[in-house]
Protein backbone atom coordinates (compact mmCIF):
# COMPACT_ATOMS: atom_id res chain seq x y z
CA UNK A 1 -39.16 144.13 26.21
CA UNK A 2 -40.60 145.07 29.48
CA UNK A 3 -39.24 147.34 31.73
CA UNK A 4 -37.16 148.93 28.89
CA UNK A 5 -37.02 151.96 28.40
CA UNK A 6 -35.06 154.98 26.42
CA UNK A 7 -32.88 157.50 27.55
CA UNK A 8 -29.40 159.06 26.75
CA UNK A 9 -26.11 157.64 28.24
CA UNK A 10 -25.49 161.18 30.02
CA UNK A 11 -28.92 159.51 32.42
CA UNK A 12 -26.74 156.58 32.99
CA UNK A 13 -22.78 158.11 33.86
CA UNK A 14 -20.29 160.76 33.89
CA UNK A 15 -17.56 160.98 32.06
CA UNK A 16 -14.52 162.63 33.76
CA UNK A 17 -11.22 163.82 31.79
CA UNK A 18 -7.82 162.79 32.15
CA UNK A 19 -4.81 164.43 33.38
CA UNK A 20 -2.30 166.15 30.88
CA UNK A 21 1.12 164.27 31.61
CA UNK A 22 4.36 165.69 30.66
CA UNK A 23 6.39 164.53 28.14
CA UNK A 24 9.93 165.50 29.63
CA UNK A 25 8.65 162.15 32.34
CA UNK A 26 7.99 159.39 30.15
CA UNK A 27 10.26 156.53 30.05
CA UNK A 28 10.80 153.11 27.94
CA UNK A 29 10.62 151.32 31.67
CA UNK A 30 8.91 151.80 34.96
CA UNK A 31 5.92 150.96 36.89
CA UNK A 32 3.24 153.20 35.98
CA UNK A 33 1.48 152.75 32.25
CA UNK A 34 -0.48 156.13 30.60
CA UNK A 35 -3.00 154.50 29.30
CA UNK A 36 -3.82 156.08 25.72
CA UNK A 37 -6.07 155.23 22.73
CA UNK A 38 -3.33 153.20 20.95
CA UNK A 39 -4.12 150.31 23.94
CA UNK A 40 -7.36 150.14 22.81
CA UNK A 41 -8.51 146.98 20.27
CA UNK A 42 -11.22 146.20 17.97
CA UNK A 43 -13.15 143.14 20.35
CA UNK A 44 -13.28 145.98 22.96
CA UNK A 45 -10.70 146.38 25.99
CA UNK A 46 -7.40 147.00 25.44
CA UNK A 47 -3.91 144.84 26.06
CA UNK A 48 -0.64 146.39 27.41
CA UNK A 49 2.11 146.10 24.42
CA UNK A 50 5.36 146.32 25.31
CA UNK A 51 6.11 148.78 22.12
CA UNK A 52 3.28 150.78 22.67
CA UNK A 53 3.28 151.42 26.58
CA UNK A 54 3.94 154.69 28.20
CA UNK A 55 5.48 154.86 31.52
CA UNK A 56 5.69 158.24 33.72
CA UNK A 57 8.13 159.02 36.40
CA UNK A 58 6.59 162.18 37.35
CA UNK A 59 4.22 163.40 39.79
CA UNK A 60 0.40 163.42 39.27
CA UNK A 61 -2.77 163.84 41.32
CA UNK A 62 -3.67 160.79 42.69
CA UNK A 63 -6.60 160.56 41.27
CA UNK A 64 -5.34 159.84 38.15
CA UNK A 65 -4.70 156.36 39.53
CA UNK A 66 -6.98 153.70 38.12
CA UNK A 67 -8.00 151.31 40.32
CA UNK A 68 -9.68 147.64 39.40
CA UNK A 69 -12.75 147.48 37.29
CA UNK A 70 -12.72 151.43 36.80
CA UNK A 71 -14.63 151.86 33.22
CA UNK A 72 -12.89 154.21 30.73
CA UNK A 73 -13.62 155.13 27.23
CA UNK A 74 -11.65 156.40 24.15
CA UNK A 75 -11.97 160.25 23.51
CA UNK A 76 -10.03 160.21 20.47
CA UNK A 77 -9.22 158.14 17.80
CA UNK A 78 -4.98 159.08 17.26
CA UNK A 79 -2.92 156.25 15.99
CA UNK A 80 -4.62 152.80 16.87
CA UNK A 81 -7.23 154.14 18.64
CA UNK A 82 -11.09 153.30 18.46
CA UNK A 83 -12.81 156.57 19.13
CA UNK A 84 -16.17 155.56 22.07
CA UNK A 85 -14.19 152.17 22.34
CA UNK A 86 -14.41 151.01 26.09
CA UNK A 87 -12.20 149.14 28.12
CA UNK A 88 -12.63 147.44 31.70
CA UNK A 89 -8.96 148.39 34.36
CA UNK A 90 -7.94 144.77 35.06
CA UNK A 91 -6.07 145.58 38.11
CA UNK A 92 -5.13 148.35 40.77
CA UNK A 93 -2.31 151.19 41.16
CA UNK A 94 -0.69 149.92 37.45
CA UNK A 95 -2.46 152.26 34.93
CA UNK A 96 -2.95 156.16 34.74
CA UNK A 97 -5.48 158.29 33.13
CA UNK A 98 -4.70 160.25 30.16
CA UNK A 99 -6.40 163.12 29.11
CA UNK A 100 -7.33 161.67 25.78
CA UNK A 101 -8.98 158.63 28.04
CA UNK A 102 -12.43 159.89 29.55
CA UNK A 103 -13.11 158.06 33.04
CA UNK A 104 -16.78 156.50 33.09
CA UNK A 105 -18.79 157.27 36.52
CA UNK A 106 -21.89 154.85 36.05
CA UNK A 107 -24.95 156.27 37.98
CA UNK A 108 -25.22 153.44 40.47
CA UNK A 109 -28.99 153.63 40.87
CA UNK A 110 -29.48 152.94 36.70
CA UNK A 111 -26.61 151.63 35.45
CA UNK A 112 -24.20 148.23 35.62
CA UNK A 113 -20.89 149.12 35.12
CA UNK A 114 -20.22 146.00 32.98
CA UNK A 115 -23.28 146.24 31.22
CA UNK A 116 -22.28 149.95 30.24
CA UNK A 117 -18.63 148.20 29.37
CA UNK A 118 -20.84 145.98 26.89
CA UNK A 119 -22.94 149.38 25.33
CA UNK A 120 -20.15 151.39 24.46
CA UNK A 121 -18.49 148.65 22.47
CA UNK A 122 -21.71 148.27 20.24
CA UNK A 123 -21.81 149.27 16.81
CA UNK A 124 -24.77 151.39 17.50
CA UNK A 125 -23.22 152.99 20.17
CA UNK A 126 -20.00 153.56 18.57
CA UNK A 127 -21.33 154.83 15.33
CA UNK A 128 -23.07 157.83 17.58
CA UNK A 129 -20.54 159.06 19.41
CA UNK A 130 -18.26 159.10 15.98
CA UNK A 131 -21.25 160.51 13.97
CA UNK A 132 -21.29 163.35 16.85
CA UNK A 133 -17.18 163.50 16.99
CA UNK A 134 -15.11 166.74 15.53
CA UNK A 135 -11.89 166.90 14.04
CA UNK A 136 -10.73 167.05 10.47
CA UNK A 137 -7.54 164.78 10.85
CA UNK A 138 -8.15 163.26 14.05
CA UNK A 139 -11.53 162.77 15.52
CA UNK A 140 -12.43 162.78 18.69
CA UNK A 141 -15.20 163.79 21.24
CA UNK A 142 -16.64 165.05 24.46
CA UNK A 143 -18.38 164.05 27.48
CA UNK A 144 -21.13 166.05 26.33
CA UNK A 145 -21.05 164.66 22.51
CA UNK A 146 -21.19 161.37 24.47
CA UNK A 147 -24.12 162.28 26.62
CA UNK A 148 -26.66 162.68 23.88
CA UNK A 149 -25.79 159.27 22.25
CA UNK A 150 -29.41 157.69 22.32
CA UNK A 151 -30.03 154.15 24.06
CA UNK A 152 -32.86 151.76 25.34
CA UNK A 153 -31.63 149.90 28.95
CA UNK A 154 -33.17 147.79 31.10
CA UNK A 155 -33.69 147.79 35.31
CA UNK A 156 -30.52 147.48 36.34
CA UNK A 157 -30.62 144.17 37.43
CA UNK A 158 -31.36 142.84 34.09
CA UNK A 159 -28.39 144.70 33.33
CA UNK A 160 -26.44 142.77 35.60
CA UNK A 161 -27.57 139.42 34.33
CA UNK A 162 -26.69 140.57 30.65
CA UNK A 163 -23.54 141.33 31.99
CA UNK A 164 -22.61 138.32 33.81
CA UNK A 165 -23.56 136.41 30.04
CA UNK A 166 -21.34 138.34 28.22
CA UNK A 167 -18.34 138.19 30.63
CA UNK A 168 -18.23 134.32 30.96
CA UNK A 169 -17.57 134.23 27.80
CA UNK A 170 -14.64 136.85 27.82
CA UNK A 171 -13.34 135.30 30.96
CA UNK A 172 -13.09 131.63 28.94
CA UNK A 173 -11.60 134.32 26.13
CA UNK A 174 -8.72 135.79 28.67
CA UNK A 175 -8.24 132.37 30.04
CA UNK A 176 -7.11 130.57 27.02
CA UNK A 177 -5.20 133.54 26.22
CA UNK A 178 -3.10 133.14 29.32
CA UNK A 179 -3.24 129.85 28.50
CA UNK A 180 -1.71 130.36 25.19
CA UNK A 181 1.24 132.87 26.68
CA UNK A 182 2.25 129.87 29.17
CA UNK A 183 2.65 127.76 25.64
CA UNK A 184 4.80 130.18 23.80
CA UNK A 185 6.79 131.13 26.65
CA UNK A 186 7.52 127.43 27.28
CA UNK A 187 8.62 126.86 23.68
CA UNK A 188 10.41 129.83 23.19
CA UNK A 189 12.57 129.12 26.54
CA UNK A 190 13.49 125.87 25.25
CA UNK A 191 14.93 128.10 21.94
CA UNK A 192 17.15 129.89 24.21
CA UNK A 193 18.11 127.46 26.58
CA UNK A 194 19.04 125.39 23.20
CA UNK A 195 20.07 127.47 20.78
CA UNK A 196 21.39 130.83 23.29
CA UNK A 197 22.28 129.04 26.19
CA UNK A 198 24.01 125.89 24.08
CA UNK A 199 22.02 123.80 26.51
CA UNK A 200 20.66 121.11 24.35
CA UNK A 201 20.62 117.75 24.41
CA UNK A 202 23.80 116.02 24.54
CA UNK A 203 25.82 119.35 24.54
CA UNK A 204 27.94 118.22 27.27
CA UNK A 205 29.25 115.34 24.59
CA UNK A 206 29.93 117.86 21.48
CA UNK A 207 33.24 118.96 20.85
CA UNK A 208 33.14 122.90 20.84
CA UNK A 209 35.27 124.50 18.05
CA UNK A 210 35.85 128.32 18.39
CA UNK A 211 33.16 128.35 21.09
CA UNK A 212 30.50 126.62 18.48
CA UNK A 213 29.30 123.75 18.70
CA UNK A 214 30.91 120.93 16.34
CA UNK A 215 28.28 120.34 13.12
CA UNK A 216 27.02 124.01 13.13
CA UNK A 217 27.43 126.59 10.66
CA UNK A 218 28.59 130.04 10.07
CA UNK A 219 26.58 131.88 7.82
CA UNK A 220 24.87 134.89 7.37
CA UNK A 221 21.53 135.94 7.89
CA UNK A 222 20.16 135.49 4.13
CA UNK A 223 21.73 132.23 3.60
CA UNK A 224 19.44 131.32 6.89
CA UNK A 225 16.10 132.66 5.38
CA UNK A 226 14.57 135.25 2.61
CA UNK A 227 12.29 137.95 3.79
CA UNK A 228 10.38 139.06 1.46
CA UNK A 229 8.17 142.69 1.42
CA UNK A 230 4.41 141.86 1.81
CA UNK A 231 1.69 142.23 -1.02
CA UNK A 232 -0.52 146.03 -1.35
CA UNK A 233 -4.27 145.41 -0.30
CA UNK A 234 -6.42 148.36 0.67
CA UNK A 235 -9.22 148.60 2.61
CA UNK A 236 -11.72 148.65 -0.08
CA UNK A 237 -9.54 145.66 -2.22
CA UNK A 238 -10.86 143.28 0.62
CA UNK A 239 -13.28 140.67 0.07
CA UNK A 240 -14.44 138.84 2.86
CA UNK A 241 -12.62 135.42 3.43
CA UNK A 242 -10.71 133.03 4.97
CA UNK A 243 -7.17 133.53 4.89
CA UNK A 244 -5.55 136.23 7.53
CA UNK A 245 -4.37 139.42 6.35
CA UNK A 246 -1.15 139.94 8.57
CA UNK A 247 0.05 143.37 8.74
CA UNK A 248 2.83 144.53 10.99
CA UNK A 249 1.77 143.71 14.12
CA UNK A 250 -1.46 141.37 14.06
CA UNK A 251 -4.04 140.31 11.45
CA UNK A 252 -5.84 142.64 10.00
CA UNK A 253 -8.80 141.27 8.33
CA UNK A 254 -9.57 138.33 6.23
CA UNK A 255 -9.51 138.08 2.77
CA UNK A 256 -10.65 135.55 0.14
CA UNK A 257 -7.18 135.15 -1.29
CA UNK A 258 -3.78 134.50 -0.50
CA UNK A 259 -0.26 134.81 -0.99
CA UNK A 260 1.59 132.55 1.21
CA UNK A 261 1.98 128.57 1.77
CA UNK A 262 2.05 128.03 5.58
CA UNK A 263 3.52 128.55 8.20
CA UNK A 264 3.84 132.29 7.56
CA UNK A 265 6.12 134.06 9.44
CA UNK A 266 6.02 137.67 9.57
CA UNK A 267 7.39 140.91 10.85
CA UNK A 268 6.60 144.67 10.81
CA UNK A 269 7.96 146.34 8.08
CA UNK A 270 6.64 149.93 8.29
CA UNK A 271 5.09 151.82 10.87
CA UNK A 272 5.82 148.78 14.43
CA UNK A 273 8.73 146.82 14.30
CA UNK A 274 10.17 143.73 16.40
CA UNK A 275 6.29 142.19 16.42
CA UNK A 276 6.78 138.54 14.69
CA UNK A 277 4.07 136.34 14.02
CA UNK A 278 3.50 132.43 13.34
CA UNK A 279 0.51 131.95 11.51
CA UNK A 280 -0.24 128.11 10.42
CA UNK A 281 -2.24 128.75 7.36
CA UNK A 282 -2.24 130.61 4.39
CA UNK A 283 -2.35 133.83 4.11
CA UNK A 284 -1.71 137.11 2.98
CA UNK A 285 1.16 138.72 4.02
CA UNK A 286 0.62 142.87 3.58
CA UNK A 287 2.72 145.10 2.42
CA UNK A 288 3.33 147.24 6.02
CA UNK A 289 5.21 143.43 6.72
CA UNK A 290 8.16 141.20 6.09
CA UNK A 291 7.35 137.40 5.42
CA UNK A 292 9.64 134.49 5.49
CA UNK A 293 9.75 133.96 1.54
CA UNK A 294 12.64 130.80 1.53
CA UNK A 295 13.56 128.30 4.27
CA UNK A 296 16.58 127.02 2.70
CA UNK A 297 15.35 123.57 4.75
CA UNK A 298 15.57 125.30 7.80
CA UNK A 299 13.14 125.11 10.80
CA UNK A 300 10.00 127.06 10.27
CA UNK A 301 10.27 127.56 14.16
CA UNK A 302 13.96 128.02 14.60
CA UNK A 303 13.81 130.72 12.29
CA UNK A 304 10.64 132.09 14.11
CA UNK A 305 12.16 132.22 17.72
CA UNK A 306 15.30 133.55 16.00
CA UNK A 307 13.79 136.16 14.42
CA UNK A 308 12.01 137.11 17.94
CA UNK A 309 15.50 137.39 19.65
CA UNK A 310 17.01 139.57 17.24
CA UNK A 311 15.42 142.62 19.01
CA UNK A 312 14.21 143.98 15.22
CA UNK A 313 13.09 147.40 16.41
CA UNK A 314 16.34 148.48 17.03
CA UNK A 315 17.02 148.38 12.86
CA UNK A 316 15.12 150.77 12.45
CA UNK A 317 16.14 152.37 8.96
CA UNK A 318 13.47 155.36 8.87
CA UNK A 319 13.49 158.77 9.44
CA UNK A 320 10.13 159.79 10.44
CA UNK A 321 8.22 156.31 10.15
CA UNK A 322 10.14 152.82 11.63
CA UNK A 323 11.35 151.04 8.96
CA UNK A 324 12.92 147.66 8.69
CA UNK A 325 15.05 146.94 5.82
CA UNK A 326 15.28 143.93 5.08
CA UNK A 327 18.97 143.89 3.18
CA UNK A 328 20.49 145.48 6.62
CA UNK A 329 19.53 141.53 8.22
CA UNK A 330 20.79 139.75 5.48
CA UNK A 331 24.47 140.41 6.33
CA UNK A 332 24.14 139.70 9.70
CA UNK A 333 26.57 136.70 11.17
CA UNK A 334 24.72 133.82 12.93
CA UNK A 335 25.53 130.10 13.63
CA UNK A 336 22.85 127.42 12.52
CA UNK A 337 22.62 123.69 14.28
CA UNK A 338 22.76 120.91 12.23
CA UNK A 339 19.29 119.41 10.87
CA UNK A 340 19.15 116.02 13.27
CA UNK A 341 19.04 118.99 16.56
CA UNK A 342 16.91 121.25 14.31
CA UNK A 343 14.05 118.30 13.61
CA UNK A 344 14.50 117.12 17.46
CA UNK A 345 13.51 120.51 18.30
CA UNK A 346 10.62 120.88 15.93
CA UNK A 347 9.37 117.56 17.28
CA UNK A 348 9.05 119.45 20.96
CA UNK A 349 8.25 123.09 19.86
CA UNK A 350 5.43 121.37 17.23
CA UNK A 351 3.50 120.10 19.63
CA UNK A 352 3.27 123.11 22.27
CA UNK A 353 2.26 125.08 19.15
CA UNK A 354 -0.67 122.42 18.12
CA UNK A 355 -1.95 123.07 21.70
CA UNK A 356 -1.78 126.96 21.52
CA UNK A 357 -3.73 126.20 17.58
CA UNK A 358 -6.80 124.67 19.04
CA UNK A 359 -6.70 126.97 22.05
CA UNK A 360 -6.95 129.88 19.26
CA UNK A 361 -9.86 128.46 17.37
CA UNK A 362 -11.42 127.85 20.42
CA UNK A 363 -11.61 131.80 21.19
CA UNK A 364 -12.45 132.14 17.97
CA UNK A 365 -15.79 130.35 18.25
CA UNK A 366 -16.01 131.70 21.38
CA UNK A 367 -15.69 135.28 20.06
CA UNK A 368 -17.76 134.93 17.41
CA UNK A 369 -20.73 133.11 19.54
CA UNK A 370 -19.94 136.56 22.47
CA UNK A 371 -19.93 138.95 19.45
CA UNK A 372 -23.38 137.44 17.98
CA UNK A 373 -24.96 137.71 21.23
CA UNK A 374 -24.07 141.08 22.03
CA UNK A 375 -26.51 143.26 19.92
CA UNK A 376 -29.20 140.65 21.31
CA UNK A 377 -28.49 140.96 24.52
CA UNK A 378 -28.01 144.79 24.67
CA UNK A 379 -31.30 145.61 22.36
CA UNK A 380 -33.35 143.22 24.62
CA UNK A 381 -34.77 140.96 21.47
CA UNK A 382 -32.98 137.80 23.38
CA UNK A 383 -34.55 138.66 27.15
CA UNK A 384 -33.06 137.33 30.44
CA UNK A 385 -35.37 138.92 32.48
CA UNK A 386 -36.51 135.70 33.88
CA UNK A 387 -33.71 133.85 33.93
CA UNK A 388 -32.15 131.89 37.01
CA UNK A 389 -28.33 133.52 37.02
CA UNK A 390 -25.79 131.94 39.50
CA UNK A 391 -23.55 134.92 39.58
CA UNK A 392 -20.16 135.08 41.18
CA UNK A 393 -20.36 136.34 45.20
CA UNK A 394 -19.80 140.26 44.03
CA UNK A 395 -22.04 140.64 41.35
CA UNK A 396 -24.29 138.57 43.56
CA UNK A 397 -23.76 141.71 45.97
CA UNK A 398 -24.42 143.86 43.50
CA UNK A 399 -28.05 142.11 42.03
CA UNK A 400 -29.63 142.18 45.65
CA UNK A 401 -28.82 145.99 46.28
CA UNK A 402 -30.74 146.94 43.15
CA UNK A 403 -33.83 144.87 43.82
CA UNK A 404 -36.55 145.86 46.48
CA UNK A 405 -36.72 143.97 50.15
């Protein structure tokens, strides 16, 4: 590893605090998102949720404004939060800086900020700054705590070049995600301009009786479908697997048994409601979910897309932690279309959701190849030193500032 050497990441950046927002100015809507550690996830980053997004109305400094490709890291590990997780600002004047969100200022003489994007999100890394954290309850740390975490860099434009590996592949990774968005908002506008608008096929032929269409019934929600509460598994009750663990939001892990036939659909039960997922293979449904138990020879996706336009969060049956009970749906009226429209919409909505399936296993090898090239990138045992990198015109910038004329 030539040219490595050790240091601490306090050589390498700064890390500046957030601003202490009000609460009496958040809102459910507006422009501006507080970023917080519950936008943070596990592959590194962090997504914008509509159920877990902050917006302010107030007035700030506006330096609390992050702009494009600004580096920030969790401080604290509250709620969903990854405590020294690191995330990369994918565009300007949308997201603000909370004081539980430390702003990264890389030392532009040693230090990529992609590269240093990469580091935090190691395991190394990450088990430092939480072996240095405080807190009995809820951990968290300081820019100082962070400074002392131990690392071995390269010159910075080997840094660069390790960076530009690791973000083709997350830029495939986004890609197909946006990819797979475009898919599921296709099918599930065909749901409503079918089933919501009463634009289907044909409609303008059917006889309308009562303002429903003639062949469909009246029932109520149960008769459509049976939830059913998800199965306990702790933490230490997993053993590595196959099948998805599917809590209330997202899977969780993967386990080497299962409890449900696909498709499983699924819904938070406890804790986030009004997430529902389509997963088309078995797995375990846990118990901080609903699953879809009984079809009654319904449409595994018309009962999908109609449990995603029933707005679920707002049955929320708990006091202190959401709750969705599932008896409070069952009584619910709804009108069903008759099985020939039901199978010519599974025939469309099947195939847009084969296409988003392989675009998912293909960021899962994807992640998986990123994920096993990470540690041997960052710890130099897989060198690029003297590889020939085309890299995109600004990191291109970037390379021929750091090396001598």
């Amino acid at each position: 590893m030539k040219r490595w050497r050790s240091t601490t990441m306090g050589e390498l950046m700064k890390v500046e605090h957030g601003f202490a927002f009000k609460g009496e100015h958040f809102s459910e809507s507006g422009e501006l998102i507080v970023l917080t550690p519950g936008n943070f996830h596990e592959t590194g980053g962090f997504r914008s949720r509509p159920d877990k997004d902050r917006f302010y109305l107030g007035k700030f400094p506006d330096r609390y404004l992050l702009s494009e490709n600004d580096l920030i890291v969790a401080m604290t590990e509250q709620g969903e939060g990854l405590l020294g997780s690191s995330a990369l600002i994918p565009e300007c004047g949308k997201y603000l800086h909370n004081q539980r969100i430390g702003l990264v200022r890389p030392n532009k003489d040693s230090a990529d900020t992609t590269f240093l994007y990469y580091l935090f999100n190691t395991g190394y890394v990450r088990q430092q700054i939480r072996n240095s954290s405080a807190g009995a309850k809820i951990r968290h740390t300081s820019p100082e705590r962070i400074y002392r975490t131990k690392v071995r860099v390269p010159e910075k434009a080997c840094q660069t070049k390790i960076a530009a590996i690791l973000s083709s592949y997350d830029e495939l990774i986004e890609n197909n995600r946006r990819r797979i968005a475009l898919l599921e908002n296709l099918a599930e506008e065909i749901y409503r301009e079918w089933f919501v608008r009463l634009r289907f096929p044909g409609h303008e032929k059917v006889k309308m009786v009562k303002g429903v269409p003639a062949g469909w019934r009246d029932m109520k929600f149960g008769q459509f479908c049976q939830l059913q509460r998800g199965y306990d598994l702790t933490d230490a009750e997993v053993e590595p697997g196959p099948y998805p663990v599917i809590a209330s939001t997202s899977i969780k892990t993967y386990h080497s048994q299962y409890k449900a036939e696909p498709p499983v659909i699924t819904t938070g039960r406890s804790g986030s409601l009004g997430e529902v997922l389509f997963v088309n293979m078995r797995a375990w449904p846990h118990n901080t979910a609903l699953y879809v138990k009984q079809f009654f020879g319904n449409s595994a996706y018309l009962i999908y897309y109609t449990l995603k336009n029933m707005r679920l969060e707002n049955f929320n049956a708990g006091a202190g932690v959401p709750t969705l009970n599932r008896n409070h749906l069952n009584g619910i009226p709804i009108i069903v279309p008759d099985k020939p429209l039901q199978d010519r919409f599974d025939a469309i909505v099947s195939k847009i959701h084969f296409q988003a399936d392989l675009l998912q296993k293909t960021n899962a090898n994807l992640t998986t190849t990123r994920d096993k090239l990470l540690p041997r990138l960052i710890s130099g045992k897989l060198s690029v030193e003297d590889l020939d990198i085309q890299f995109p015109p600004g990191m291109a910038e970037e390379l021929e500032d750091t090396v001598p004329a």
